[in-house]
N, C-alpha and C. Protein backbone atom coordinates (compact mmCIF):
# COMPACT_ATOMS: atom_id res chain seq x y z
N UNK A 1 11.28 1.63 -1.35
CA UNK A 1 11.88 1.89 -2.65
C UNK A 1 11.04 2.92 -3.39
N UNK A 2 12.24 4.16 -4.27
CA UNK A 2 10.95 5.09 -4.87
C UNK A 2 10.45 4.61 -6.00
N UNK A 3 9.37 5.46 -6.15
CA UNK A 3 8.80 5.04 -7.95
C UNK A 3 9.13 4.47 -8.48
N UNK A 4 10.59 5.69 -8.74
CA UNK A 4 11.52 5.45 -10.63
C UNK A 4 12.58 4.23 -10.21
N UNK A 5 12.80 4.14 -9.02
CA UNK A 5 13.93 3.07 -8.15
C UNK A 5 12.68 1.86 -8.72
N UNK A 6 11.95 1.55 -8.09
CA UNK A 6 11.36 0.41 -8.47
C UNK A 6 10.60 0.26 -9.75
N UNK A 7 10.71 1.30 -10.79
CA UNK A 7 10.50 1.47 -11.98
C UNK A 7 12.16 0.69 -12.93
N UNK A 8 13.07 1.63 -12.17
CA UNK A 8 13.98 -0.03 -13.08
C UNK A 8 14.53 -0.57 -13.05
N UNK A 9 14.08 -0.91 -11.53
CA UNK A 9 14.31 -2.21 -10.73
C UNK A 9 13.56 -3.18 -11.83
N UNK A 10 12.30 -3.13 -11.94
CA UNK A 10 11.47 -3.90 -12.95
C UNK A 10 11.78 -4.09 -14.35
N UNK A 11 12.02 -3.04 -14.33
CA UNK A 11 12.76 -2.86 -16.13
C UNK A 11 14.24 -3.56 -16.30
N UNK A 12 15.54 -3.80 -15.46
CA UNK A 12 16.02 -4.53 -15.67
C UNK A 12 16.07 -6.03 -15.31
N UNK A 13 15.38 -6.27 -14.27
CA UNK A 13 14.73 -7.87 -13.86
C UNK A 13 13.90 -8.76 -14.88
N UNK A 14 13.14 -7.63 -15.66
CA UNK A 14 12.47 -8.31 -16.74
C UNK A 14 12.48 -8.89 -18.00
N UNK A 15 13.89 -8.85 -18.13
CA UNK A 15 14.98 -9.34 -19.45
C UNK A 15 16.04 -10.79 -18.91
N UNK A 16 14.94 -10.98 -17.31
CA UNK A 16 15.62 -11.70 -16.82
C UNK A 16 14.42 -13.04 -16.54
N UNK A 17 13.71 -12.58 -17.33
CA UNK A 17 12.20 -13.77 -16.50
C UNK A 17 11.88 -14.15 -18.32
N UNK A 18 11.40 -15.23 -18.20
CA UNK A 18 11.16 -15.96 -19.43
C UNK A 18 9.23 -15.64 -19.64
N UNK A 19 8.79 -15.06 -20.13
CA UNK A 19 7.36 -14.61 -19.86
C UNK A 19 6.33 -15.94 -19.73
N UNK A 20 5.69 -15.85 -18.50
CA UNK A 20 4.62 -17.43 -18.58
C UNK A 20 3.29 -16.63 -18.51
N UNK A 21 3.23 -15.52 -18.50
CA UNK A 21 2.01 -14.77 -18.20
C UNK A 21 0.38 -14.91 -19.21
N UNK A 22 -0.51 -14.67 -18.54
CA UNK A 22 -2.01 -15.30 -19.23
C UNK A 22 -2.24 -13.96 -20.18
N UNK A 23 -2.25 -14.75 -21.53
CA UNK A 23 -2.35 -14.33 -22.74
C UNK A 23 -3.71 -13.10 -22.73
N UNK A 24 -3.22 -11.82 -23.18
CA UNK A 24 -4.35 -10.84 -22.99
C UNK A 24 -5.05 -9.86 -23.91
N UNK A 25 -6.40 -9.94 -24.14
CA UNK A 25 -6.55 -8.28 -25.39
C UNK A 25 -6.98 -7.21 -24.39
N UNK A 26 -7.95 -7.37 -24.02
CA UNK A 26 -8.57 -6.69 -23.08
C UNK A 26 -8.93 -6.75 -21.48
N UNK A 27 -8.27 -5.82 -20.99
CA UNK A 27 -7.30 -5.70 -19.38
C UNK A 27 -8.39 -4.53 -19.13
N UNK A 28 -8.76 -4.80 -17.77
CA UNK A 28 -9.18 -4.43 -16.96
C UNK A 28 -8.65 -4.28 -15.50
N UNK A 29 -8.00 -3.50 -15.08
CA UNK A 29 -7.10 -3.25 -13.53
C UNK A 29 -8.54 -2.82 -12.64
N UNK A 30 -9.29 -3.76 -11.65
CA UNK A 30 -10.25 -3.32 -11.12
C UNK A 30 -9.61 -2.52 -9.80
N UNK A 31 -8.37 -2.61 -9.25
CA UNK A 31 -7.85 -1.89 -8.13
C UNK A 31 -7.83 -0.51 -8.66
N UNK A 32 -7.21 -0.33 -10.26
CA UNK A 32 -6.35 1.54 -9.75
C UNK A 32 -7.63 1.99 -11.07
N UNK A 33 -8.98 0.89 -11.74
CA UNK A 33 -9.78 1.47 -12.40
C UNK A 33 -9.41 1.54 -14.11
N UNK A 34 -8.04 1.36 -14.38
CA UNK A 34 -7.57 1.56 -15.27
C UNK A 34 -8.06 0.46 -16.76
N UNK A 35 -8.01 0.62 -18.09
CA UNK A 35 -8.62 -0.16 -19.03
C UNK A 35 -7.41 -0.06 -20.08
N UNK A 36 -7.34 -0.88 -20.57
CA UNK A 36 -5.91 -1.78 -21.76
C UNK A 36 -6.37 -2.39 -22.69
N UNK A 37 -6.52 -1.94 -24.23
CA UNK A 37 -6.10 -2.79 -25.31
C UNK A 37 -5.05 -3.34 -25.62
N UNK A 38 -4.77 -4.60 -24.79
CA UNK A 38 -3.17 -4.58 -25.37
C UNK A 38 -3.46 -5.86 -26.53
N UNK A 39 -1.99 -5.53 -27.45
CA UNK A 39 -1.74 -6.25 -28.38
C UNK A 39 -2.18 -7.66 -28.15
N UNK A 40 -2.62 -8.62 -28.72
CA UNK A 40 -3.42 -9.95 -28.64
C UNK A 40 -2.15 -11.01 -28.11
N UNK A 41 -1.01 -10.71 -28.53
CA UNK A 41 0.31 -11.96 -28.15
C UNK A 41 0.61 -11.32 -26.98
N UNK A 42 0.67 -10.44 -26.50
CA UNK A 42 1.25 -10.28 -25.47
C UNK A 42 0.85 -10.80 -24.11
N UNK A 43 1.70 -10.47 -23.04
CA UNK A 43 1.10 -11.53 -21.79
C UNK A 43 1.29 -10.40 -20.60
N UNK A 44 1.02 -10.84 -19.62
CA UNK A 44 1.15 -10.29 -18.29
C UNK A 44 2.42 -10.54 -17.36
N UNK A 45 3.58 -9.70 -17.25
CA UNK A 45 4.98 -10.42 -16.92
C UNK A 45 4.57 -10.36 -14.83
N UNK A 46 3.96 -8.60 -14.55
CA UNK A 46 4.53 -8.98 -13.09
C UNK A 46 3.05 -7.62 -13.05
N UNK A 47 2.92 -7.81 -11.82
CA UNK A 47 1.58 -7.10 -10.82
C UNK A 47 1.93 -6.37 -9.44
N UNK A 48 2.55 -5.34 -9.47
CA UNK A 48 3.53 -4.68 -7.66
C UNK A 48 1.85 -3.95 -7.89
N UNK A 49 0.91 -4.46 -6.40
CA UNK A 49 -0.21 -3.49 -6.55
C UNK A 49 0.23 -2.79 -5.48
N UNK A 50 1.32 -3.13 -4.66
CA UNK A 50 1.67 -1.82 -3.67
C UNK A 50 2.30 -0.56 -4.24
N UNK A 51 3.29 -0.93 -5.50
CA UNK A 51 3.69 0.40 -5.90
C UNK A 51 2.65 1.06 -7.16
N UNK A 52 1.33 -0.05 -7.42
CA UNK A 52 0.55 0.17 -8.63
C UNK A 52 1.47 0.26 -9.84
N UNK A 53 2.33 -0.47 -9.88
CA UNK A 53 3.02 -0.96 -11.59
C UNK A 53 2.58 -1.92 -11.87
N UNK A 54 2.04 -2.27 -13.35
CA UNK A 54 1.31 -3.70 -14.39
C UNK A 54 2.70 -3.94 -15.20
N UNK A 55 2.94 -4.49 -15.73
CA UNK A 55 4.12 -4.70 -16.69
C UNK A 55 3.67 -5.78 -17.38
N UNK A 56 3.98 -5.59 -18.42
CA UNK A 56 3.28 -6.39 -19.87
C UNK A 56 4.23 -6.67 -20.96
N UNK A 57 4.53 -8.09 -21.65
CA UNK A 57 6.13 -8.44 -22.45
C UNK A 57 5.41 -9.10 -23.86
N UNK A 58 5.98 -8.61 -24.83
CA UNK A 58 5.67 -9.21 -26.22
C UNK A 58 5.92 -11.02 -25.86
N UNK A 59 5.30 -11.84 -26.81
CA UNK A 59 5.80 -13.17 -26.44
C UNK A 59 7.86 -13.34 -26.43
N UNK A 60 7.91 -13.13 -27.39
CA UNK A 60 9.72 -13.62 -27.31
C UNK A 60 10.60 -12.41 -25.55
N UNK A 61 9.52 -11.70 -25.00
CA UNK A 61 10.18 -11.31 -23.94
C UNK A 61 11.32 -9.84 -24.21
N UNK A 62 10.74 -9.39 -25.70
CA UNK A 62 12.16 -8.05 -26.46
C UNK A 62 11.17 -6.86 -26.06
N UNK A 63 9.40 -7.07 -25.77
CA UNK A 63 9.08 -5.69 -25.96
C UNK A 63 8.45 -5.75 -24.54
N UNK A 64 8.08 -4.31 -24.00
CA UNK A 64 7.79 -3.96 -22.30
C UNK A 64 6.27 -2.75 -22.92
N UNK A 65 5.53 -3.18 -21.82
CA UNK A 65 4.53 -1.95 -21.66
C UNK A 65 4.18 -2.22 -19.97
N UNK A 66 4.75 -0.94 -19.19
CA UNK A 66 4.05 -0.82 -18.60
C UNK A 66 3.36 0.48 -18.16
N UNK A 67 2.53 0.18 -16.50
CA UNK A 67 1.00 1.09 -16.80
C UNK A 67 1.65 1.64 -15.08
N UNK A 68 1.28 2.55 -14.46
CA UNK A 68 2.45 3.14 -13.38
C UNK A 68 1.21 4.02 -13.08
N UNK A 69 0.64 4.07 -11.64
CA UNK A 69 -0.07 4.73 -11.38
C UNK A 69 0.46 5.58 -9.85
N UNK A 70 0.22 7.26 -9.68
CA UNK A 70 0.93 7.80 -9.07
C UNK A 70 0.00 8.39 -8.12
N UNK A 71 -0.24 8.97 -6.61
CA UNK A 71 -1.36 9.41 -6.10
C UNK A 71 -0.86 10.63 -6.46
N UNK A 72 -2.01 11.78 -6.68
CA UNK A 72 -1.59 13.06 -7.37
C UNK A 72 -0.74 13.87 -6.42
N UNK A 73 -0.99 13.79 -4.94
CA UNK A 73 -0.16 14.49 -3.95
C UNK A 73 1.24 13.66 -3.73
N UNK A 74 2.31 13.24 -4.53
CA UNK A 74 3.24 12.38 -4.14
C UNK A 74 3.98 13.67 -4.64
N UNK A 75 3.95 14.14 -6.11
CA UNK A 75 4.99 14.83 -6.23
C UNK A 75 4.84 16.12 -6.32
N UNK A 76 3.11 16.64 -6.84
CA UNK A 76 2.64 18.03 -6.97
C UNK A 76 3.04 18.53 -8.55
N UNK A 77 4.00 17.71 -9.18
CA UNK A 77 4.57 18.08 -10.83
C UNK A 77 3.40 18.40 -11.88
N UNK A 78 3.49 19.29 -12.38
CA UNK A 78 2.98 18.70 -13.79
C UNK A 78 2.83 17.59 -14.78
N UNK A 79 2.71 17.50 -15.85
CA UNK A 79 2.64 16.66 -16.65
C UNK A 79 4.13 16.22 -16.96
N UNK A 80 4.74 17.50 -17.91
CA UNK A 80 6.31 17.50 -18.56
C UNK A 80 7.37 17.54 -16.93
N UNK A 81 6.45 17.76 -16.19
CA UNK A 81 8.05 17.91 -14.83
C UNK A 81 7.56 16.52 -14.21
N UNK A 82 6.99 15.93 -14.69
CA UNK A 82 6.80 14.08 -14.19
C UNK A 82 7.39 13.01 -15.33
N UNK A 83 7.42 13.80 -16.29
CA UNK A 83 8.05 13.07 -17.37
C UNK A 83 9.39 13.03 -17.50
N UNK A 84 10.15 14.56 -17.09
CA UNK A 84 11.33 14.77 -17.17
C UNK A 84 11.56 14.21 -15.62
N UNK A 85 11.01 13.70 -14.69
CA UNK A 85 11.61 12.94 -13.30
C UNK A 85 11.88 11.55 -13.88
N UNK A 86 10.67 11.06 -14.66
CA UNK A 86 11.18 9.66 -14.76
C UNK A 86 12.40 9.80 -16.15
N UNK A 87 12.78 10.31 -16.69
CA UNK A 87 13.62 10.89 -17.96
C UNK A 87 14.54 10.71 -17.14
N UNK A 88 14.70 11.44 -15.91
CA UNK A 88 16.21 11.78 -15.63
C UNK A 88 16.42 10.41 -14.59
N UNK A 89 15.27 9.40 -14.00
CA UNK A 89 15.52 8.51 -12.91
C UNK A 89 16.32 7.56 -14.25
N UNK A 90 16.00 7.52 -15.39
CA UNK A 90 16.15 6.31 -16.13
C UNK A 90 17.41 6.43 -16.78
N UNK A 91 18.06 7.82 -16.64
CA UNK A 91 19.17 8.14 -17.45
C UNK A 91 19.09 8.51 -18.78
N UNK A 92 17.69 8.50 -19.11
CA UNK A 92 17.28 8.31 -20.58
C UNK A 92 17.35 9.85 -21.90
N UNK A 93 18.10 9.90 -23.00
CA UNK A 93 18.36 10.46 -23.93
C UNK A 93 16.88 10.53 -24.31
N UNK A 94 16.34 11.78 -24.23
CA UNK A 94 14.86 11.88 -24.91
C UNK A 94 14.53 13.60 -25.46
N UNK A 95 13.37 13.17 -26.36
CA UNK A 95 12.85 14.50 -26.62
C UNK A 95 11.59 14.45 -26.04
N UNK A 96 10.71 15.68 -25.50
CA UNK A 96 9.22 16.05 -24.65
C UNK A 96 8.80 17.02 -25.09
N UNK A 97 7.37 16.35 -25.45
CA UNK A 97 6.77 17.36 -26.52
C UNK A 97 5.11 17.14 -25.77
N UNK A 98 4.73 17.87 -24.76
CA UNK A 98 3.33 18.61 -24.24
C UNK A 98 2.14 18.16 -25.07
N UNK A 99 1.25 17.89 -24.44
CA UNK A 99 0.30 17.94 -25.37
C UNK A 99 -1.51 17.26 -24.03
N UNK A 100 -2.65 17.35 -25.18
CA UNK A 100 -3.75 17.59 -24.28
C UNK A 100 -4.32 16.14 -24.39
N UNK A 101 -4.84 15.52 -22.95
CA UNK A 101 -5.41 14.24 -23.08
C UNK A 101 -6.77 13.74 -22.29
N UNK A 102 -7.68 14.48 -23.63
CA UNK A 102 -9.02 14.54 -22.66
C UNK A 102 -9.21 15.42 -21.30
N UNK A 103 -9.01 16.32 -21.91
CA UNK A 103 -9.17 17.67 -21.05
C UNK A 103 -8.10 17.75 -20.06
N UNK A 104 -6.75 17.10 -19.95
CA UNK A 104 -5.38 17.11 -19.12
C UNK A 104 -4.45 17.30 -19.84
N UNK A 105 -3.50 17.56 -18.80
CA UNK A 105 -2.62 17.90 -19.44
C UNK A 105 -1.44 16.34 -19.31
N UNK A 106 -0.74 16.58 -20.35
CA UNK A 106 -0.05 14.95 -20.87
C UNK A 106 0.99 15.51 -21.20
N UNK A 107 2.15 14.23 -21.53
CA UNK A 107 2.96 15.23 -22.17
C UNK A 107 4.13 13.16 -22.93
N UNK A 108 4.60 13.41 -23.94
CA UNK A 108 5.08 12.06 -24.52
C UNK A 108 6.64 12.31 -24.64
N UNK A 109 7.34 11.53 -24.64
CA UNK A 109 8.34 11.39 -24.76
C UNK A 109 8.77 10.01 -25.78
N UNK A 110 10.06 10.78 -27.01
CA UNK A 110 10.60 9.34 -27.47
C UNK A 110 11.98 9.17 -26.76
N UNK A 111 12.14 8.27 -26.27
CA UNK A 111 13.46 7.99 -25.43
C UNK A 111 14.00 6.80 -25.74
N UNK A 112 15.36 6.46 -25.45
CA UNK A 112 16.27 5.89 -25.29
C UNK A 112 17.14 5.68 -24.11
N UNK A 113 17.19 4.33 -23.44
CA UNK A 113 18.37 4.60 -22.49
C UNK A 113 18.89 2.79 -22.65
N UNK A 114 19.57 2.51 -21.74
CA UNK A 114 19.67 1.83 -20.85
C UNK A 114 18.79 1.23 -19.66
N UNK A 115 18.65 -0.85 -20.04
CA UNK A 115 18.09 -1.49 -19.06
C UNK A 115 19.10 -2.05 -18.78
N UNK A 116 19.40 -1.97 -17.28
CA UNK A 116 20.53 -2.54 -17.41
C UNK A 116 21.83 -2.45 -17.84
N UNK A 117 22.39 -3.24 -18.76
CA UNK A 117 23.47 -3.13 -19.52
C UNK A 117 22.48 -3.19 -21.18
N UNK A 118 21.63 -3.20 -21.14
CA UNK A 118 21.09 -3.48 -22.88
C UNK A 118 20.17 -2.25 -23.00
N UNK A 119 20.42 -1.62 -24.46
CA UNK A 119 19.89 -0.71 -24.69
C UNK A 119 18.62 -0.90 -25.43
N UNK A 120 17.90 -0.35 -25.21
CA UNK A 120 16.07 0.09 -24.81
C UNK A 120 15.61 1.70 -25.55
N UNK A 121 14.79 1.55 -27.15
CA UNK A 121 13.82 2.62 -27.23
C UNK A 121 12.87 2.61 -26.63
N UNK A 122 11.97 3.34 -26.92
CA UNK A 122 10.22 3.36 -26.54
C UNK A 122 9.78 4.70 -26.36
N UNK A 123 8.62 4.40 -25.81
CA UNK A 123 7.74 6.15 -25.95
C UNK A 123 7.51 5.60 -24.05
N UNK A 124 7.16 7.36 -23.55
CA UNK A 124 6.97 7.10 -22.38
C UNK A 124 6.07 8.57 -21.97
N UNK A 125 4.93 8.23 -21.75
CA UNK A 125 3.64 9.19 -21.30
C UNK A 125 3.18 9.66 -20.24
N UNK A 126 3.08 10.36 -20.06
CA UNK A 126 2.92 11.08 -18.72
C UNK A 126 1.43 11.80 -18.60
N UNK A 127 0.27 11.33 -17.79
CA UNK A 127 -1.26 12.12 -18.09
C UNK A 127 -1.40 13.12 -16.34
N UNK A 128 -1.61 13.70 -16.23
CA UNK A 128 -1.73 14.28 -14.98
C UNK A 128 -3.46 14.70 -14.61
N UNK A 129 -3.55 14.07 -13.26
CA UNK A 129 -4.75 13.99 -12.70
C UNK A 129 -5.73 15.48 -12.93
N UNK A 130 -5.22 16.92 -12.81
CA UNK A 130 -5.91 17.74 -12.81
C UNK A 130 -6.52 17.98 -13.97
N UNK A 131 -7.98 18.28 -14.23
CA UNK A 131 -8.69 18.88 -15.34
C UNK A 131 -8.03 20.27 -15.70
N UNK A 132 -7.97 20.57 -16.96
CA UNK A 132 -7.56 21.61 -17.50
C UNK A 132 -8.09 22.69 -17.31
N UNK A 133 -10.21 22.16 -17.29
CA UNK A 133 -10.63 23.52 -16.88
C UNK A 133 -11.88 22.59 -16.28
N UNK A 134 -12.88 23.26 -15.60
CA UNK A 134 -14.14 23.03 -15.01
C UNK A 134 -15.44 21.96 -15.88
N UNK A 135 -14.88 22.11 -16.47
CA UNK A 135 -16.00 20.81 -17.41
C UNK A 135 -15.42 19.64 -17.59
N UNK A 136 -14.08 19.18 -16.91
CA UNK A 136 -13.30 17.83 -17.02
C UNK A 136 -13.41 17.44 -15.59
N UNK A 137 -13.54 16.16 -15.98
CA UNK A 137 -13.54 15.73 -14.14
C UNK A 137 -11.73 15.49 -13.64
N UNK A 138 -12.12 15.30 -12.91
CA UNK A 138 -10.24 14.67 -12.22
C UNK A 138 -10.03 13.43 -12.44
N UNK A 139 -9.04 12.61 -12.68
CA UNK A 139 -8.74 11.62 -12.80
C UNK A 139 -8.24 10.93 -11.05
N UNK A 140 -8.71 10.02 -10.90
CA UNK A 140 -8.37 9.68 -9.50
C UNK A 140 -6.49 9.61 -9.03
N UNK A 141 -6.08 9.53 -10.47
CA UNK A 141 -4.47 9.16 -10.11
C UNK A 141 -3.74 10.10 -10.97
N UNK A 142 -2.51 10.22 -10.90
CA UNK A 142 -1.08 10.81 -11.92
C UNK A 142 -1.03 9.56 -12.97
N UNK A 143 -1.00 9.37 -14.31
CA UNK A 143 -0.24 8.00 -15.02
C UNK A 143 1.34 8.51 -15.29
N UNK A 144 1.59 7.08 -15.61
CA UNK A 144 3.09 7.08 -16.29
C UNK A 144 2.91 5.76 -17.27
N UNK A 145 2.93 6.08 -18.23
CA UNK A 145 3.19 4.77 -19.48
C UNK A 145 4.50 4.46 -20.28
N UNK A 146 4.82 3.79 -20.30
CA UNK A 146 5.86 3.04 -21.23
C UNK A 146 6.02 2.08 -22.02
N UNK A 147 6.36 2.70 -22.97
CA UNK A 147 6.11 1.43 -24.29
C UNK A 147 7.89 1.17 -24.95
N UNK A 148 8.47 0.13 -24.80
CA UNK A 148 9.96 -0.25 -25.32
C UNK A 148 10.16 -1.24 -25.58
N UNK A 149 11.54 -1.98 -26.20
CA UNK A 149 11.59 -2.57 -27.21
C UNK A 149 13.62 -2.81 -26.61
N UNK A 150 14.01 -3.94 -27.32
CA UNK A 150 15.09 -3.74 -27.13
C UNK A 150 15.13 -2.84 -28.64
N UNK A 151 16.68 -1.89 -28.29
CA UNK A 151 16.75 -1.15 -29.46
C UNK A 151 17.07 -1.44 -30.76
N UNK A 152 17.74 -2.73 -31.16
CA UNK A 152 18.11 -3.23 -32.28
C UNK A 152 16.81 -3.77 -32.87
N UNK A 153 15.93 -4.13 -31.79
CA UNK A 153 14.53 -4.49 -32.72
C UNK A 153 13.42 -3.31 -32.54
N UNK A 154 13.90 -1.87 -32.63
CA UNK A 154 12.77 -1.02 -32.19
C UNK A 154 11.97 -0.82 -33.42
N UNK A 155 12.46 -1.11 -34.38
CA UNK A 155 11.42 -0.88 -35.96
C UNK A 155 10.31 -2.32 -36.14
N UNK A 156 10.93 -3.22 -35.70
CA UNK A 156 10.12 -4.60 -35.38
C UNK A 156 8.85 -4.29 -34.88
N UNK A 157 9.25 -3.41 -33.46
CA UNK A 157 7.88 -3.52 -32.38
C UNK A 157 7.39 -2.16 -32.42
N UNK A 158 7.96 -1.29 -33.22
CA UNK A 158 7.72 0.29 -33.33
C UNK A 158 5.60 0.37 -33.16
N UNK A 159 5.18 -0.20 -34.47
CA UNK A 159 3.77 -0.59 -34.33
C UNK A 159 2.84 -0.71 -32.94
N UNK A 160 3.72 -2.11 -32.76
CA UNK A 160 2.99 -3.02 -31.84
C UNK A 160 3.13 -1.91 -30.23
N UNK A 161 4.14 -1.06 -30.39
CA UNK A 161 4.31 -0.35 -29.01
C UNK A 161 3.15 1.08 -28.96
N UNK A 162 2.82 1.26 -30.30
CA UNK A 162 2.14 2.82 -30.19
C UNK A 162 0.99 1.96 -30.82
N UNK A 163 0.21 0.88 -31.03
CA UNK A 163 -1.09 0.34 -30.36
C UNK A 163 -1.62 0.20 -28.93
N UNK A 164 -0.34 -0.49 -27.94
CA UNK A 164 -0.59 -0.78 -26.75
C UNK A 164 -0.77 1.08 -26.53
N UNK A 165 -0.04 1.48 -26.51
CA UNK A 165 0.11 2.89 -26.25
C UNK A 165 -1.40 3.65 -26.12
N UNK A 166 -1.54 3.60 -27.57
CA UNK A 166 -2.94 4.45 -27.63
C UNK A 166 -4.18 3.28 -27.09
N UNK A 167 -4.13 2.15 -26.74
CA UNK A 167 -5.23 1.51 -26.05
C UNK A 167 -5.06 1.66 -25.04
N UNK A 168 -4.31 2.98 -23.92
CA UNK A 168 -4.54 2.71 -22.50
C UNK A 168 -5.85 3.96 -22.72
N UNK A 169 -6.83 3.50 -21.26
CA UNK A 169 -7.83 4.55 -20.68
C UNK A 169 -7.70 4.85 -19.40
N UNK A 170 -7.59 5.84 -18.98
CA UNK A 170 -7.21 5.81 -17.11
C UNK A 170 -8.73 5.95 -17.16
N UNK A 171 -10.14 5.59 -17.52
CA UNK A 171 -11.21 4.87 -16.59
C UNK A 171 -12.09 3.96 -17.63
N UNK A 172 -12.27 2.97 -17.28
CA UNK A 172 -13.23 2.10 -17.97
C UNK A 172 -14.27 2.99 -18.71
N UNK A 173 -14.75 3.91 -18.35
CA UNK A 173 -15.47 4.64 -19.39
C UNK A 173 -15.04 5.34 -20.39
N UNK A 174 -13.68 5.79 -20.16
CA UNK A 174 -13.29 6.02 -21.63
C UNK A 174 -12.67 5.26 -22.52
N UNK A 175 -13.01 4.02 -22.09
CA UNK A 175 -12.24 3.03 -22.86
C UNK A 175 -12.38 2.93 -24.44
N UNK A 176 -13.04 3.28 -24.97
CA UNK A 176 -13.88 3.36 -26.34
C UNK A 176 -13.38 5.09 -26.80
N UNK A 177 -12.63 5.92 -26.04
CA UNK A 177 -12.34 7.12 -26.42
C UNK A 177 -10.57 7.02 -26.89
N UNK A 178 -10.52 7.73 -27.81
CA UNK A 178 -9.16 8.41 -28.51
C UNK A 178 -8.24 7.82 -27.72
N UNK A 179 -7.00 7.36 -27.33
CA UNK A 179 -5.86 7.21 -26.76
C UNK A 179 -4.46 8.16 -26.39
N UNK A 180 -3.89 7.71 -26.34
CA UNK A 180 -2.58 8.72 -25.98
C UNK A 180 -1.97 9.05 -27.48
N UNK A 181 -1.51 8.18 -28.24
CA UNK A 181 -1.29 8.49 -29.55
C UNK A 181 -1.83 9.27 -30.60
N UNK A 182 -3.28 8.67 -30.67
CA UNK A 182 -4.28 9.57 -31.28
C UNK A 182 -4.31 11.48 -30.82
N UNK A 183 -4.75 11.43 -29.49
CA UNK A 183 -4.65 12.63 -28.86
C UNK A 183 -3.32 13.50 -29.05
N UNK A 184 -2.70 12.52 -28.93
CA UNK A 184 -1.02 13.40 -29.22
C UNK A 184 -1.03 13.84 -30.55
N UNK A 185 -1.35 13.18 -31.97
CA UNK A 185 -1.42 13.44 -33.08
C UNK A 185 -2.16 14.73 -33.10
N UNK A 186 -3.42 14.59 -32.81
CA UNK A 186 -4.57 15.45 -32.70
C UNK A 186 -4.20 17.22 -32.56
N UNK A 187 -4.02 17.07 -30.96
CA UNK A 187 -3.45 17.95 -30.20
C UNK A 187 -2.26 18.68 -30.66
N UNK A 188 -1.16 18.50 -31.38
CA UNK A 188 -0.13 18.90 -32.03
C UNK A 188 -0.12 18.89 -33.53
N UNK A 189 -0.80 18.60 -34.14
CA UNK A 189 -1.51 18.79 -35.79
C UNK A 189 -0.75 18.23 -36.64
N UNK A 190 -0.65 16.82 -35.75
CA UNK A 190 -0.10 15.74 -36.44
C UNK A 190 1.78 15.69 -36.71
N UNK A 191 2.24 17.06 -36.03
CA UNK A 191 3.60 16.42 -36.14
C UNK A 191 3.97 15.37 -35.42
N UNK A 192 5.22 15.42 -35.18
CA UNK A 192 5.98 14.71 -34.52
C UNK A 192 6.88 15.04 -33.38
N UNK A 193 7.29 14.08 -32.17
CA UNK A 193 8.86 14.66 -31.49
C UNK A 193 9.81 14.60 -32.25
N UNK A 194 10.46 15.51 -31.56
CA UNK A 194 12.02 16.09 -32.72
C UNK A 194 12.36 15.07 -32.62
N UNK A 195 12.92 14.56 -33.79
CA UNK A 195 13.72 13.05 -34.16
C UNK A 195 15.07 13.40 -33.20
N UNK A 196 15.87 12.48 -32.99
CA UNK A 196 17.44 12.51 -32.46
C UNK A 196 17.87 11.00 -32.95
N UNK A 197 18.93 11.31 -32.52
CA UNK A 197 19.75 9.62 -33.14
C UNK A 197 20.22 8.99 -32.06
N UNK A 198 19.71 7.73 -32.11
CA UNK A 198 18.97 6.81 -30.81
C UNK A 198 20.70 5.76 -30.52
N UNK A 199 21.51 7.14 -30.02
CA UNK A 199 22.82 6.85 -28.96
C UNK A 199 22.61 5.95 -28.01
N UNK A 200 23.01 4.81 -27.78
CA UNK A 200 23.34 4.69 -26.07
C UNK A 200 23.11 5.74 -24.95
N UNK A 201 22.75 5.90 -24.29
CA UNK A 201 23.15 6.97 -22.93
C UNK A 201 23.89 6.17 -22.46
N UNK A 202 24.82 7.29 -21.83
CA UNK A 202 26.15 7.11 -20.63
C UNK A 202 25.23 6.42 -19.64
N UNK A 203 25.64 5.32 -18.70
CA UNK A 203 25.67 4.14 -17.36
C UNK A 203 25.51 4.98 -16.57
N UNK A 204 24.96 5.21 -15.41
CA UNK A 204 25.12 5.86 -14.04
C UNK A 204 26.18 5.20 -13.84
C-alpha cells in the first residue's frame, strides 16, 4: 500500500476507533528519532512503524495529528511538490505557501477535504531532508505533518492543532528549537495562507 493510500486509509479508520491510547506531553519516537510536544489530553490512537506513521486523537476522538516519515529517495520532490502529492492523494481543497525550517526547505498548507464521508480542516506540513546550504546538516528523513479537526469543530481545536503543530522536532536535539508554526510565521513576516472558504471537496 502507498504512502498517501495508507495515509487515508488511517485517516478514515480513525473516526472509527474509540481512542484508549496512553495519555501523552512529551513523545519521543526512538525508531525514526523524531520529538513531540503534544497537547497534554491527547492520546496515542495507532503506531504503522513499517510505513513510519504515529497518529495522535484529541480525547473525544474529533481532532488527528499525525507525524509521517518518508526515506528521502522514495520520491526525489521537493518540499511544495510533496505537499501538493499528498494535497492531491487526499482530494484536498488547499492553499501552499513555501517557507524555511531550520535551514530546509518546508512548505504548509491550510486544507480541507474529506475523511471518508465527513469533512475534515487542518494544516498539513511538509519539511524536506536536504540542507538549504552547507552549514545545515541533513535530516535523516522527508516529514509530512498533519494537524485536523472535524470541520464543524475546526475553531474549537484551531489552537490545540497549531500547538501540536509547532511542537514537532525531526531530532531530539532540536527539540527546544522554534517549530513549524513559529518558523512559518518567522520566515514569511508573519502573514498568513490565502484564506479560502472551507467547501466540501468533491468524493473521488
Amino acid at each position: 500500500m502507498g504512502k498517501v493510500s495508507k495515509t487515508i486509509f488511517i485517516v478514515i479508520s480513525i473516526w472509527l476507533i474509540i481512542p484508549t491510547g496512553i495519555m501523552a506531553t512529551d513523545v519521543l519516537n526512538e525508531t525514526f528519532s523524531w520529538a513531540l510536544n503534544l497537547a497534554e489530553t491527547w492520546q496515542l490512537l495507532d503506531y504503522d512503524t513499517e510505513n513510519g506513521i504515529v497518529s495522535f486523537a484529541d480525547q473525544e476522538g474529533h481532532a488527528i495529528m499525525q507525524v509521517m516519515v518518508r526515506h528521502p529517495d522514495a520520491t526525489g520532490d521537493d518540499a511544495v511538490a510533496q505537499l501538493q502529492g499528498v494535497v492531491d492523494g487526499l482530494v484536498a481543497q488547499a492553499d501552499i505557501a513555501p517557507f524555511t525550517f531550520s535551514g530546509h526547505a518546508a512548505a504548509l498548507a491550510d486544507a480541507s477535504w474529506n475523511a471518508g464521508s465527513i469533512p475534515v480542516r487542518g494544516y498539513i506540513v511538509t519539511i524536506d531532508d536536504k540542507p538549504m546550504d552547507a552549514s545545515v546538516s541533513a535530516y535523516p528523513f522527508d516529514y509530512v505533518l498533519m494537524v485536523f479537526s472535524l470541520q464543524e469543530e475546526y475553531d474549537v481545536y484551531h489552537d490545540f492543532l497549531l500547538s501540536n503543530l509547532d511542537g514537532f522536532a525531526p531530532l531530539e536535539a532540536e527539540y527546544h528549537m522554534p517549530g513549524a508554526v513559529s518558523q512559518f510565521i518567522r520566515a514569511t513576516g508573519g502573514s498568513q495562507v490565502r484564506p479560502f472558504a472551507p467547501e466540501p471537496p468533491s468524493r473521488p
